[in-house]
N, C-alpha and C. Protein backbone atom coordinates (compact mmCIF):
# COMPACT_ATOMS: atom_id res chain seq x y z
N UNK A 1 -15.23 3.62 10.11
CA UNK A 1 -15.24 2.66 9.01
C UNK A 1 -16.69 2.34 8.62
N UNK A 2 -16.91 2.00 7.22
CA UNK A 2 -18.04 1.92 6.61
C UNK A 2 -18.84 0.94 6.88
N UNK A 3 -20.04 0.55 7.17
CA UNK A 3 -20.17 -1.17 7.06
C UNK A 3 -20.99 -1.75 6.31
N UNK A 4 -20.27 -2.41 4.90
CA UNK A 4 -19.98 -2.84 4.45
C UNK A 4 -19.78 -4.31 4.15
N UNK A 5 -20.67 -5.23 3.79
CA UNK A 5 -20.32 -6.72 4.07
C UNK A 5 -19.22 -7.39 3.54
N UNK A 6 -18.49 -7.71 3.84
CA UNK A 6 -16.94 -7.89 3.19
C UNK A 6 -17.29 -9.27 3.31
N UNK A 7 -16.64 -10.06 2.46
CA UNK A 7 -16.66 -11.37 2.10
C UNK A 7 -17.80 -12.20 1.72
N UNK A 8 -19.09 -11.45 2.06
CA UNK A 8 -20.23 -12.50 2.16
C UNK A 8 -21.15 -11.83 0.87
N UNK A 9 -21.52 -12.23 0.07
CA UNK A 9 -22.39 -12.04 -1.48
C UNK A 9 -23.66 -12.27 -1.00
N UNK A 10 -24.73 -10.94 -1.28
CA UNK A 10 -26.00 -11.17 -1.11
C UNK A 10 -26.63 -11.95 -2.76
N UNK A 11 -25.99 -12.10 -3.65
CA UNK A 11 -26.51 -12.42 -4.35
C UNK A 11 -25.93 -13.19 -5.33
N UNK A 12 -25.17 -14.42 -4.12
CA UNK A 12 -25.11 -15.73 -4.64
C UNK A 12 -25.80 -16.74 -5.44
N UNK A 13 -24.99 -17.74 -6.05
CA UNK A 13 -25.85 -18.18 -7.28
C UNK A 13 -26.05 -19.40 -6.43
N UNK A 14 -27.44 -20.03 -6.65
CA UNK A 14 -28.16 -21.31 -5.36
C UNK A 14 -27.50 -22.41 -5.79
N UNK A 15 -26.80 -22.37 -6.84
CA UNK A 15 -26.45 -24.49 -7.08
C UNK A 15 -24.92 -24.23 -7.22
N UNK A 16 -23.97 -25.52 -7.25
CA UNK A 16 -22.83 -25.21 -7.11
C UNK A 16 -22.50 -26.59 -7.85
N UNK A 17 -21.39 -26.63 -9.35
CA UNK A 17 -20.43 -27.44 -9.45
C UNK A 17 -19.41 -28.69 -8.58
N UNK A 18 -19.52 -27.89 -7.73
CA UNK A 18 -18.28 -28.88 -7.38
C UNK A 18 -18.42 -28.35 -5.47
N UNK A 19 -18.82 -29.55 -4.35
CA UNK A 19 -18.50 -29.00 -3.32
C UNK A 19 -17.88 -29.85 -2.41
N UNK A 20 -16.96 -30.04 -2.37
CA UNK A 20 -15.94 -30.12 -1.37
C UNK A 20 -15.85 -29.82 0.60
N UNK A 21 -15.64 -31.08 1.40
CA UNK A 21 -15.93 -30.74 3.11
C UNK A 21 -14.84 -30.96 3.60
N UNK A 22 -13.69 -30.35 4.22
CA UNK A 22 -12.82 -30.63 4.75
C UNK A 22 -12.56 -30.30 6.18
N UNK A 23 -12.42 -31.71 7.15
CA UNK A 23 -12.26 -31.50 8.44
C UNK A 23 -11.09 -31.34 8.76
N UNK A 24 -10.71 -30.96 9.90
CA UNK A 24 -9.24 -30.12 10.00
C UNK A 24 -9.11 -29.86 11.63
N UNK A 25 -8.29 -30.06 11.96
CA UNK A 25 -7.09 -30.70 13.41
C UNK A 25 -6.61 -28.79 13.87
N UNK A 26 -6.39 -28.08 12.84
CA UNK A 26 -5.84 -26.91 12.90
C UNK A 26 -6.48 -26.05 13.62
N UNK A 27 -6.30 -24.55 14.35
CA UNK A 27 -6.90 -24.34 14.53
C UNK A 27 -7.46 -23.27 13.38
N UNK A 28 -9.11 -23.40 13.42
CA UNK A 28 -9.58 -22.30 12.23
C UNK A 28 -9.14 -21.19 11.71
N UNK A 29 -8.81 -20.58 13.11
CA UNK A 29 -8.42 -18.88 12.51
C UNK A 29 -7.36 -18.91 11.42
N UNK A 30 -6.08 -20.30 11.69
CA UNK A 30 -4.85 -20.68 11.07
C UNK A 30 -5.41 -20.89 9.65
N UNK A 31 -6.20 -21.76 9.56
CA UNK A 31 -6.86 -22.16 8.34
C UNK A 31 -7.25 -21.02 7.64
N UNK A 32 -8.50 -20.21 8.47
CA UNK A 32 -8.88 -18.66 7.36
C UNK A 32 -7.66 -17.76 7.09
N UNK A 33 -6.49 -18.11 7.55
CA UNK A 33 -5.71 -16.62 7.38
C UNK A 33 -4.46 -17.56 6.06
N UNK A 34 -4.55 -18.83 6.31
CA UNK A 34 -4.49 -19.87 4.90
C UNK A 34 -4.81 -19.48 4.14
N UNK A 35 -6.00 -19.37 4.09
CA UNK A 35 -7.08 -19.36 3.14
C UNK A 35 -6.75 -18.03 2.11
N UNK A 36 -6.84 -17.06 2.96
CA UNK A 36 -6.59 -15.39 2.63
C UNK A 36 -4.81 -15.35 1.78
N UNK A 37 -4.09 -16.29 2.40
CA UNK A 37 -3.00 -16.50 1.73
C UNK A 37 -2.57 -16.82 0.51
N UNK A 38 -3.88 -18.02 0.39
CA UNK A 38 -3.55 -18.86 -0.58
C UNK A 38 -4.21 -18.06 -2.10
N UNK A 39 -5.32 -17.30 -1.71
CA UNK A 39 -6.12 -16.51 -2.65
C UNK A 39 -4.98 -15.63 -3.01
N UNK A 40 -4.15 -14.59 -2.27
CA UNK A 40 -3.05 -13.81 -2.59
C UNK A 40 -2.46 -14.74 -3.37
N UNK A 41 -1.66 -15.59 -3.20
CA UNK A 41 -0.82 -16.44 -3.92
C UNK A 41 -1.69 -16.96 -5.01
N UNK A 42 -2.68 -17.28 -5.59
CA UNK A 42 -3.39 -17.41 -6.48
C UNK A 42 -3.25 -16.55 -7.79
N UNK A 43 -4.09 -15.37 -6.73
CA UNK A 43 -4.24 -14.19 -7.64
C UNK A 43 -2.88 -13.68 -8.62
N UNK A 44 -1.77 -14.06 -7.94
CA UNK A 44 -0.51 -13.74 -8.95
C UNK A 44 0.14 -14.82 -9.81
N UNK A 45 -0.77 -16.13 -9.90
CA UNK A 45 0.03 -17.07 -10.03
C UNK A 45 -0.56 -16.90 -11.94
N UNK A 46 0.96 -17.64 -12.61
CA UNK A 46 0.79 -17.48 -14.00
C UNK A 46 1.30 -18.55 -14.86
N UNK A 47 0.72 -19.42 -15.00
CA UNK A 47 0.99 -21.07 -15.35
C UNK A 47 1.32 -21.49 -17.15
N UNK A 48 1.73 -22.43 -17.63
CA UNK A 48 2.20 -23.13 -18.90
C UNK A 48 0.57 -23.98 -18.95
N UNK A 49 0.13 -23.17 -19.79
CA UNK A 49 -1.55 -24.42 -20.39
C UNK A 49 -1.46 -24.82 -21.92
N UNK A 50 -1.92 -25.87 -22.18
CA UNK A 50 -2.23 -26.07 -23.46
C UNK A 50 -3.98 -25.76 -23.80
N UNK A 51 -4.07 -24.69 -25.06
CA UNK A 51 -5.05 -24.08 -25.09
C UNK A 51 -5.85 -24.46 -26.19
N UNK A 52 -7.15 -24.55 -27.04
CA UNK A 52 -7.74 -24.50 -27.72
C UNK A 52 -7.88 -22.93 -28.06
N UNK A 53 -7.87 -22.43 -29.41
CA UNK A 53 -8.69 -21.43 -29.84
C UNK A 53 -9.63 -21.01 -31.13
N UNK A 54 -10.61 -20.37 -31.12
CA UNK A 54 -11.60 -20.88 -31.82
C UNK A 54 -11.57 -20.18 -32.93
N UNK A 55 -11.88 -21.09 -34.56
CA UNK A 55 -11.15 -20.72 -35.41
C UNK A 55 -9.91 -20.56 -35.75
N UNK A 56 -8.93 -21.07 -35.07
CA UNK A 56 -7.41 -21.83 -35.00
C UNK A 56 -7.44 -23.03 -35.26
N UNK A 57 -6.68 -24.03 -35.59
CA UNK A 57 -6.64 -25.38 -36.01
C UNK A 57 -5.78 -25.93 -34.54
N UNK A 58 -6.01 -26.52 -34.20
CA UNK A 58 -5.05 -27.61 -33.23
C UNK A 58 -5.01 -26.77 -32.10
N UNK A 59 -3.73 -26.90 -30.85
CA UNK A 59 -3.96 -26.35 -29.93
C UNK A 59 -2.66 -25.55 -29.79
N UNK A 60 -2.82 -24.76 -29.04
CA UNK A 60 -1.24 -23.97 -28.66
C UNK A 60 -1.08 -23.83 -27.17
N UNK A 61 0.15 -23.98 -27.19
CA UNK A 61 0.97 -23.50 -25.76
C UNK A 61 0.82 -21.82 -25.31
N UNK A 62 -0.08 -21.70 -24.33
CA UNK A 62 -0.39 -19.95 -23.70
C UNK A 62 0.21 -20.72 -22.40
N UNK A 63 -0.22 -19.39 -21.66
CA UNK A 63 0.13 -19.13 -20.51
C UNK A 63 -1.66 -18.60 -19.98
N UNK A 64 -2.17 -19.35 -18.60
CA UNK A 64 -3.00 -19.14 -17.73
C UNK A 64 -2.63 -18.71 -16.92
N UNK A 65 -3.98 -17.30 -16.49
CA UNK A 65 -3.17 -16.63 -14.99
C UNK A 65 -4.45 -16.60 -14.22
N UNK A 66 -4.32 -16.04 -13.34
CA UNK A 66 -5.75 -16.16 -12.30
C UNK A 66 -5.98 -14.64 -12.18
N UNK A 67 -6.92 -14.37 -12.20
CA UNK A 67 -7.56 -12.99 -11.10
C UNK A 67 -8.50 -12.85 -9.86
N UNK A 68 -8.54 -12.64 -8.93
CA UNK A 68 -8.63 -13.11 -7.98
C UNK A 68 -9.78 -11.89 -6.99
N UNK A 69 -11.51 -11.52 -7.06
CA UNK A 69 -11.56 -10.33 -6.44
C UNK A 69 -12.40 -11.22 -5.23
N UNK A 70 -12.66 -10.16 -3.87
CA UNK A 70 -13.55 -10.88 -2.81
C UNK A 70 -14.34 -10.00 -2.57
N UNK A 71 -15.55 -10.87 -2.02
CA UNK A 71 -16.59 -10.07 -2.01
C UNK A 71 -16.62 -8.52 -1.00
N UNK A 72 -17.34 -7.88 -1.79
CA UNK A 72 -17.38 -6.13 -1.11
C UNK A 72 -18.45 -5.50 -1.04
N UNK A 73 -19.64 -5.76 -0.31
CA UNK A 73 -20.85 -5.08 -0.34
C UNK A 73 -21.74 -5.91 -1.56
N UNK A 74 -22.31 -5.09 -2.01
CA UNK A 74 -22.55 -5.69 -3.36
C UNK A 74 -21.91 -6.06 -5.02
N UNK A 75 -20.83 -6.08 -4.43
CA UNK A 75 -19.89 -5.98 -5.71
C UNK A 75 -18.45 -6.84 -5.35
N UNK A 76 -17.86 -6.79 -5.88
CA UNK A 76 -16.33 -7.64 -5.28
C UNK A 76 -15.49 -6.20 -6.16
N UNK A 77 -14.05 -7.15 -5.44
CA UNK A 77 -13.29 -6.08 -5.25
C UNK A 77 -11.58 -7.00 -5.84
N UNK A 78 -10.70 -6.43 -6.03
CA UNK A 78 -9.65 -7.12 -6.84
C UNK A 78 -9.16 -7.18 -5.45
N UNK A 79 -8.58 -8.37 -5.12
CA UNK A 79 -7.40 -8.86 -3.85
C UNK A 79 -6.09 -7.65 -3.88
N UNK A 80 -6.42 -6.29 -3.08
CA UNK A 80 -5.07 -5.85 -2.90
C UNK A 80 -4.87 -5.60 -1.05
N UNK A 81 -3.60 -4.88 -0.53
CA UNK A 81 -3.80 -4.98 0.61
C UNK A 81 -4.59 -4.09 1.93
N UNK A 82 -5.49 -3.20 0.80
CA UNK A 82 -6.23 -2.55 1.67
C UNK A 82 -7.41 -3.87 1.84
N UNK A 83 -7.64 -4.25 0.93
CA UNK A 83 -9.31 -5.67 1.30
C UNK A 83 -8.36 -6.53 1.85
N UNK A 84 -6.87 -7.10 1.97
CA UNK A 84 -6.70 -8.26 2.64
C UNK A 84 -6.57 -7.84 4.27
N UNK A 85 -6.33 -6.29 4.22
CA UNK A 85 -6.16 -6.23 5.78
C UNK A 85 -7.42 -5.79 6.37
N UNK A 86 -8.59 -5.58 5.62
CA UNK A 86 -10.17 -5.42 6.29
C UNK A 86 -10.31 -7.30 6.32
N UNK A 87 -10.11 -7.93 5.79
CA UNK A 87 -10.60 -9.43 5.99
C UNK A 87 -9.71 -9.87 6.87
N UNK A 88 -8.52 -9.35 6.94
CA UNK A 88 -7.81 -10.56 8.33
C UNK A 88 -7.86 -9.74 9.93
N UNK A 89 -8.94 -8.27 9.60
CA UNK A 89 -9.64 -7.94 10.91
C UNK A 89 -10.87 -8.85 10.92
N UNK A 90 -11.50 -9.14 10.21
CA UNK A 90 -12.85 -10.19 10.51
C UNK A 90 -12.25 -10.61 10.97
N UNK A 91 -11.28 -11.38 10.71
CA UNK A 91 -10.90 -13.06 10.87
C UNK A 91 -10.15 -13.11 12.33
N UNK A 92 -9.42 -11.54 12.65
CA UNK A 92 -8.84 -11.84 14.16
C UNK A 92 -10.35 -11.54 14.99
N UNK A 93 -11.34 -10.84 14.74
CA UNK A 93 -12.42 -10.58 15.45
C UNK A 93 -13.76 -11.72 15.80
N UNK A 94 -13.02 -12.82 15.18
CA UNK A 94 -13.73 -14.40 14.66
C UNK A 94 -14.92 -13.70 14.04
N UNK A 95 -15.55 -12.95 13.38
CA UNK A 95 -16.73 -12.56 12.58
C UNK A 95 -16.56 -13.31 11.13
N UNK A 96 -15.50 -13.87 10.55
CA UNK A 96 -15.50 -14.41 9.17
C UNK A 96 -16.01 -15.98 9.81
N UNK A 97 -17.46 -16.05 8.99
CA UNK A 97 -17.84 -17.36 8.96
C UNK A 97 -18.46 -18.36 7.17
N UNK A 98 -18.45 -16.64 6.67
CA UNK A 98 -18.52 -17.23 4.86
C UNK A 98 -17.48 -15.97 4.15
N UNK A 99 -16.92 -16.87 3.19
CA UNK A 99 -16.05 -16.26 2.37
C UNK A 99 -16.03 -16.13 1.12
N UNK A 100 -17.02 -15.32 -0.09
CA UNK A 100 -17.33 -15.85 -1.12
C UNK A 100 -16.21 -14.73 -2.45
N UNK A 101 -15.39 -15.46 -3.11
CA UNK A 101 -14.91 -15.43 -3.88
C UNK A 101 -15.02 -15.31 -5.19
N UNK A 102 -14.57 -14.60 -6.51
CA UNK A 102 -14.82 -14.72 -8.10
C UNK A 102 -13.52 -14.81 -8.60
N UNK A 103 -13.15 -16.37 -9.21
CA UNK A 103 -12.10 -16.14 -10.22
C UNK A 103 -12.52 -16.28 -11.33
N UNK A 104 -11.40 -15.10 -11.90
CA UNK A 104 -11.51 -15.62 -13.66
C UNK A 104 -10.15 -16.24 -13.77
N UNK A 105 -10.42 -17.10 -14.72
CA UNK A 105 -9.29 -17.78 -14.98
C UNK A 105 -8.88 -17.21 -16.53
N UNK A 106 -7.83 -16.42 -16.88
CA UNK A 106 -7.84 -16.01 -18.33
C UNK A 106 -6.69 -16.92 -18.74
N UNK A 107 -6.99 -16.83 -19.91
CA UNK A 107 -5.32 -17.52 -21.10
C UNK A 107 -4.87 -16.86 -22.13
N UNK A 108 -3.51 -16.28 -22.40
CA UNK A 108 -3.18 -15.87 -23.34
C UNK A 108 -2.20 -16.51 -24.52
N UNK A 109 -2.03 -16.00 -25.51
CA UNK A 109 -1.41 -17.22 -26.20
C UNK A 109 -0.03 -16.28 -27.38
N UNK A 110 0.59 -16.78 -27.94
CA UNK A 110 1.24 -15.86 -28.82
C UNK A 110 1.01 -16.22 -30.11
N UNK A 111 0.09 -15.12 -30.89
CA UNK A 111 -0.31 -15.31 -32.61
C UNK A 111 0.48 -15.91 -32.78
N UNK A 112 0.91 -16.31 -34.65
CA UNK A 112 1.31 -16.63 -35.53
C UNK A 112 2.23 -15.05 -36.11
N UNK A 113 1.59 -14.15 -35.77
CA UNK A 113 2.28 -12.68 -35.96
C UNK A 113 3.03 -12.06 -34.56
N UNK A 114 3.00 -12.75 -33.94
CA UNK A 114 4.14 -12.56 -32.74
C UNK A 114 3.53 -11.71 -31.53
N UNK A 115 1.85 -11.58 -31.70
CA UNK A 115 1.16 -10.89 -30.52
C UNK A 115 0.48 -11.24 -29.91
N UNK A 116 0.35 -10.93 -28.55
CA UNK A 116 -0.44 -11.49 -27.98
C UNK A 116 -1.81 -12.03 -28.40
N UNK A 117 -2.50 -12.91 -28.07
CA UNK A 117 -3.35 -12.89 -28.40
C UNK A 117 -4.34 -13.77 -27.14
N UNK A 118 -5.82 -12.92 -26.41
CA UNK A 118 -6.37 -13.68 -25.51
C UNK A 118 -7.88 -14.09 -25.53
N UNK A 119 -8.08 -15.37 -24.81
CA UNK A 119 -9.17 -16.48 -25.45
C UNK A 119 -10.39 -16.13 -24.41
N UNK A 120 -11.38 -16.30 -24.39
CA UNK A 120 -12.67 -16.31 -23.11
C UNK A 120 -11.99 -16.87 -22.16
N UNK A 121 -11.83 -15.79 -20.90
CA UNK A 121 -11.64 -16.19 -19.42
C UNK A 121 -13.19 -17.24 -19.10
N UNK A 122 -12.96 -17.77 -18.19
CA UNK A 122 -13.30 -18.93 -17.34
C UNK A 122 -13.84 -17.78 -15.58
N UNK A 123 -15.27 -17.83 -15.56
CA UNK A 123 -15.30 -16.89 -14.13
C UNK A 123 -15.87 -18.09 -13.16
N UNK A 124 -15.52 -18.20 -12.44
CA UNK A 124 -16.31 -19.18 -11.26
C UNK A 124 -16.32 -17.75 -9.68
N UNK A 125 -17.40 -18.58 -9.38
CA UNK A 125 -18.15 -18.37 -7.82
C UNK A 125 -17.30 -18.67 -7.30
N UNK A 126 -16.74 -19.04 -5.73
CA UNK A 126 -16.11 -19.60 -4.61
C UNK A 126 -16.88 -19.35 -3.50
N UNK A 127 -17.32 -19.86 -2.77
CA UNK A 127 -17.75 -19.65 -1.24
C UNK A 127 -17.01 -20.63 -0.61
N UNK A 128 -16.47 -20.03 0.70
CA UNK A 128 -15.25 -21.30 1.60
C UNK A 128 -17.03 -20.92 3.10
N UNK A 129 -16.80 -21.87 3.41
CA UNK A 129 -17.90 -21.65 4.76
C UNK A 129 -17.31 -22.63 5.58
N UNK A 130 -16.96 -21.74 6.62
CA UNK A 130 -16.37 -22.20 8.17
C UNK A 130 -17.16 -22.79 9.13
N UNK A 131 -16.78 -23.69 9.48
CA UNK A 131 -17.54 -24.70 10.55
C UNK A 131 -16.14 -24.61 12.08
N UNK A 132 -16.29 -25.13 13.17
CA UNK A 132 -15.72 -25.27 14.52
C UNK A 132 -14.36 -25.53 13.79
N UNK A 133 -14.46 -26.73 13.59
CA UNK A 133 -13.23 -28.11 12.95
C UNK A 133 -13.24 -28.45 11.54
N UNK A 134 -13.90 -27.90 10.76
CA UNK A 134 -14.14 -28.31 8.89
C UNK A 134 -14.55 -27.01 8.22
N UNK A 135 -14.23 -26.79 6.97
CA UNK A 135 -14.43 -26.04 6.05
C UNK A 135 -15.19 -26.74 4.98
N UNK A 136 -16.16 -26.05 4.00
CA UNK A 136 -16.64 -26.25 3.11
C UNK A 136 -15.89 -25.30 1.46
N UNK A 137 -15.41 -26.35 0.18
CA UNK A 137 -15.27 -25.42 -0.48
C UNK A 137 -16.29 -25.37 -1.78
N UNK A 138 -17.01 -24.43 -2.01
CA UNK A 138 -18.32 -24.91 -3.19
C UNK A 138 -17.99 -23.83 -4.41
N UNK A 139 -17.92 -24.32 -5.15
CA UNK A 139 -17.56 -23.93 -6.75
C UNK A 139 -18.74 -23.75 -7.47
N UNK A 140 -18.62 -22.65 -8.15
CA UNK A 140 -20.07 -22.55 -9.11
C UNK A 140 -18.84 -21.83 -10.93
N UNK A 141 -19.17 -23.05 -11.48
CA UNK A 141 -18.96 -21.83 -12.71
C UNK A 141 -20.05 -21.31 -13.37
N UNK A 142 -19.43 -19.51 -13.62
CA UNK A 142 -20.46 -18.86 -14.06
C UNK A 142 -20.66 -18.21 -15.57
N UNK A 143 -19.29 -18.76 -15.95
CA UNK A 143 -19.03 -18.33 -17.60
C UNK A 143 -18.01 -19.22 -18.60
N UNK A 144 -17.68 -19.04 -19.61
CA UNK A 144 -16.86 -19.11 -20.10
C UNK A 144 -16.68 -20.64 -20.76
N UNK A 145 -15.48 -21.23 -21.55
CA UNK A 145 -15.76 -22.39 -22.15
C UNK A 145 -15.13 -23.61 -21.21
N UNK A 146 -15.46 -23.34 -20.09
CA UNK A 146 -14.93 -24.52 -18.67
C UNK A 146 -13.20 -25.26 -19.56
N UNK A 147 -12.40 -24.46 -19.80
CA UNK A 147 -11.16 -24.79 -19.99
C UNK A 147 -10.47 -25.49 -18.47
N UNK A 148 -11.13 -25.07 -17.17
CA UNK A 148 -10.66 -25.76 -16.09
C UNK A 148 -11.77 -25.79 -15.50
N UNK A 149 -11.59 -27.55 -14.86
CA UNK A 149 -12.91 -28.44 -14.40
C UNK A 149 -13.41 -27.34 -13.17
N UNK A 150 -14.11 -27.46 -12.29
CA UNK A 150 -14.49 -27.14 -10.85
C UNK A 150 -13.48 -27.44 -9.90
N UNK A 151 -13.25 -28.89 -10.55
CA UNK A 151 -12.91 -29.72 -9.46
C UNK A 151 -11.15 -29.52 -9.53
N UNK A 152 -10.82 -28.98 -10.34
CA UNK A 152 -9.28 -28.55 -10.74
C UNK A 152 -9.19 -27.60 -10.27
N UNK A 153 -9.84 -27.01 -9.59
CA UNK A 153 -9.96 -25.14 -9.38
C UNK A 153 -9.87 -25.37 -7.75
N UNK A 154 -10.81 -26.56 -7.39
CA UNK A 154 -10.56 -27.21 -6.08
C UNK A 154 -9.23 -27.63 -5.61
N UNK A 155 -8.67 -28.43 -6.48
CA UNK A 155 -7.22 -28.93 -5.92
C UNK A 155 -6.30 -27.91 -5.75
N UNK A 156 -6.27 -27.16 -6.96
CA UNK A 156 -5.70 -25.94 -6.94
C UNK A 156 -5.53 -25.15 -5.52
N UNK A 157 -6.81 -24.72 -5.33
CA UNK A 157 -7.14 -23.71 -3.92
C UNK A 157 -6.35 -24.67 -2.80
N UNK A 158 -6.99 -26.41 -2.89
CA UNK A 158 -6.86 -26.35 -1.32
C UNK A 158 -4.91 -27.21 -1.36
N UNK A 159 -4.42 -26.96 -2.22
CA UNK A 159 -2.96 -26.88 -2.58
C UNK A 159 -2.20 -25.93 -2.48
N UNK A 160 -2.88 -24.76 -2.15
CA UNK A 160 -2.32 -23.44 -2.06
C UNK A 160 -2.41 -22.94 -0.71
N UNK A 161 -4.00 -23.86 -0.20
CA UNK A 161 -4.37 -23.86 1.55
C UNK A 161 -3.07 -24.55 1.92
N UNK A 162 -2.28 -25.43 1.55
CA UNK A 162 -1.37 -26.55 2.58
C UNK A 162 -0.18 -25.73 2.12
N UNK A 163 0.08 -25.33 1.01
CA UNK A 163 1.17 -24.84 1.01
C UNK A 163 1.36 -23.32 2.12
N UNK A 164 0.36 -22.64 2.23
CA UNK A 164 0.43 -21.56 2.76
C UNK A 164 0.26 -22.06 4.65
N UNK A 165 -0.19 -22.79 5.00
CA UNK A 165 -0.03 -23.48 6.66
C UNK A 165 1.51 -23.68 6.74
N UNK A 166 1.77 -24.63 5.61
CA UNK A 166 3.20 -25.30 5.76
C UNK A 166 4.41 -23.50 6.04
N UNK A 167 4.14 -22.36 5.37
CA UNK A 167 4.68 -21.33 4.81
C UNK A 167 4.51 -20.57 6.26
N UNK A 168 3.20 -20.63 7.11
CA UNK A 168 3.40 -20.13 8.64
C UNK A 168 3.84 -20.97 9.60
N UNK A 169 4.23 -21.91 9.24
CA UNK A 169 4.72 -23.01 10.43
C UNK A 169 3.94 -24.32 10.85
N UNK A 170 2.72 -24.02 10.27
CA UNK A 170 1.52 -24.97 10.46
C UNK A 170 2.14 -26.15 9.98
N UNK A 171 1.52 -27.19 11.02
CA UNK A 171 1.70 -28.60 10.17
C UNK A 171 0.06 -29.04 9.50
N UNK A 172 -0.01 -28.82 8.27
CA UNK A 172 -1.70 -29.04 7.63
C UNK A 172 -2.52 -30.59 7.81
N UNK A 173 -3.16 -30.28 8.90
CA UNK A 173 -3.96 -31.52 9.69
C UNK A 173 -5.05 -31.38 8.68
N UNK A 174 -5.33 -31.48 7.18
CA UNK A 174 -6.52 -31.08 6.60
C UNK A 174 -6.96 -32.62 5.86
N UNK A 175 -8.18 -33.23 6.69
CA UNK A 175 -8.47 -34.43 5.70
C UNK A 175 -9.61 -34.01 4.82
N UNK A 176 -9.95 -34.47 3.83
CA UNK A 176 -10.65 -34.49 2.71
C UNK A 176 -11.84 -35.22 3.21
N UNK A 177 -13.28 -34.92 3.95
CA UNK A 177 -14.23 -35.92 4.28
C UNK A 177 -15.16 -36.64 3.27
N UNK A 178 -15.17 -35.16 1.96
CA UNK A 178 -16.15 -35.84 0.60
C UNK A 178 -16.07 -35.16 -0.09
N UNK A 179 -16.47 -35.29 -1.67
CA UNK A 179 -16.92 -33.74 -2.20
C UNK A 179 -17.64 -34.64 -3.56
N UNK A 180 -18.42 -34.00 -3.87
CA UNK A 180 -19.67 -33.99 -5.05
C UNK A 180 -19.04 -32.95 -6.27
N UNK A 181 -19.32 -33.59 -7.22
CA UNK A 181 -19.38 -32.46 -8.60
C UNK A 181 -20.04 -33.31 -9.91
């Protein structure tokens, strides 16, 4: 096998939107393989938004979906299950201690002529960074017309962290210690 830095971005962006500290009762590994869950479950998820579009009058009802890639050397890579099963070998080998992430958040909408039609995706940063007993989650957006806050992108993720503990049996010991944005 190649080696390859999987999860960790040499060329992260230095300031961050929105960062988030959560201490946690669980044990870690439970939490990172959460974590890895909740990004899968992300990456397919496809939601009811109310949208702005530019040069349209008023707003319309689309549909938001996520895309979801993790970091791969110098580049990222789309969440399928050849990268989720190289990351949940870090994670049984305890070597995952940063996890840096890119979503785009896209929206599509249906013309006035009955076609699709899609608006500037939304790309944000993610880095999750593992501590003993707490996680860090730090948000950077890096494009687009911030249709979703940082801090919405936050609840999101760590809503998808509790749902996915609750989904292995975990009971989610995860308190919220602070977060800045």
């Amino acid at each position: 096998m190649d080696k390859i830095a999987i999860g960790n971005y040499s060329k992260a962006p230095n300031y961050r939107h929105y960062i988030a500290h959560f201490s946690v009762r669980n044990k870690i590994m439970d939490i990172k393989k959460a974590i890895i869950e909740a990004l899968r479950l992300i990456s397919s998820k496809e939601e009811e938004a109310v949208i702005s579009v530019a040069g349209k009058k008023g707003e319309f009802v689309g549909r938001r979906f996520f895309v979801v890639s993790i970091a791969y050397g110098k580049n990222f890579r789309r969440m399928n299950w050849k990268v989720i099963k190289k990351i949940y070998d870090i994670i049984n080998k305890g070597e995952l201690k940063v996890l840096d992430v890119k979503i785009y958040v896209k929206h599509k909408f249906l013309k006035s002529s009955g076609r699709r039609g899609f608006t500037w995706s939304d790309k944000y940063f993610v880095r999750l960074i593992f501590m003993e007993k707490s996680f860090d989650i730090q948000i950077t957006h890096l494009g687009g017309l911030l249709r979703l806050a940082p801090e919405e992108l936050g609840g999101i993720l760590i809503s998808n962290i509790i749902q996915s503990l609750r989904k292995i049996g975990e009971k989610p010991l995860i308190k919220k210690e602070y977060e800045t944005y």
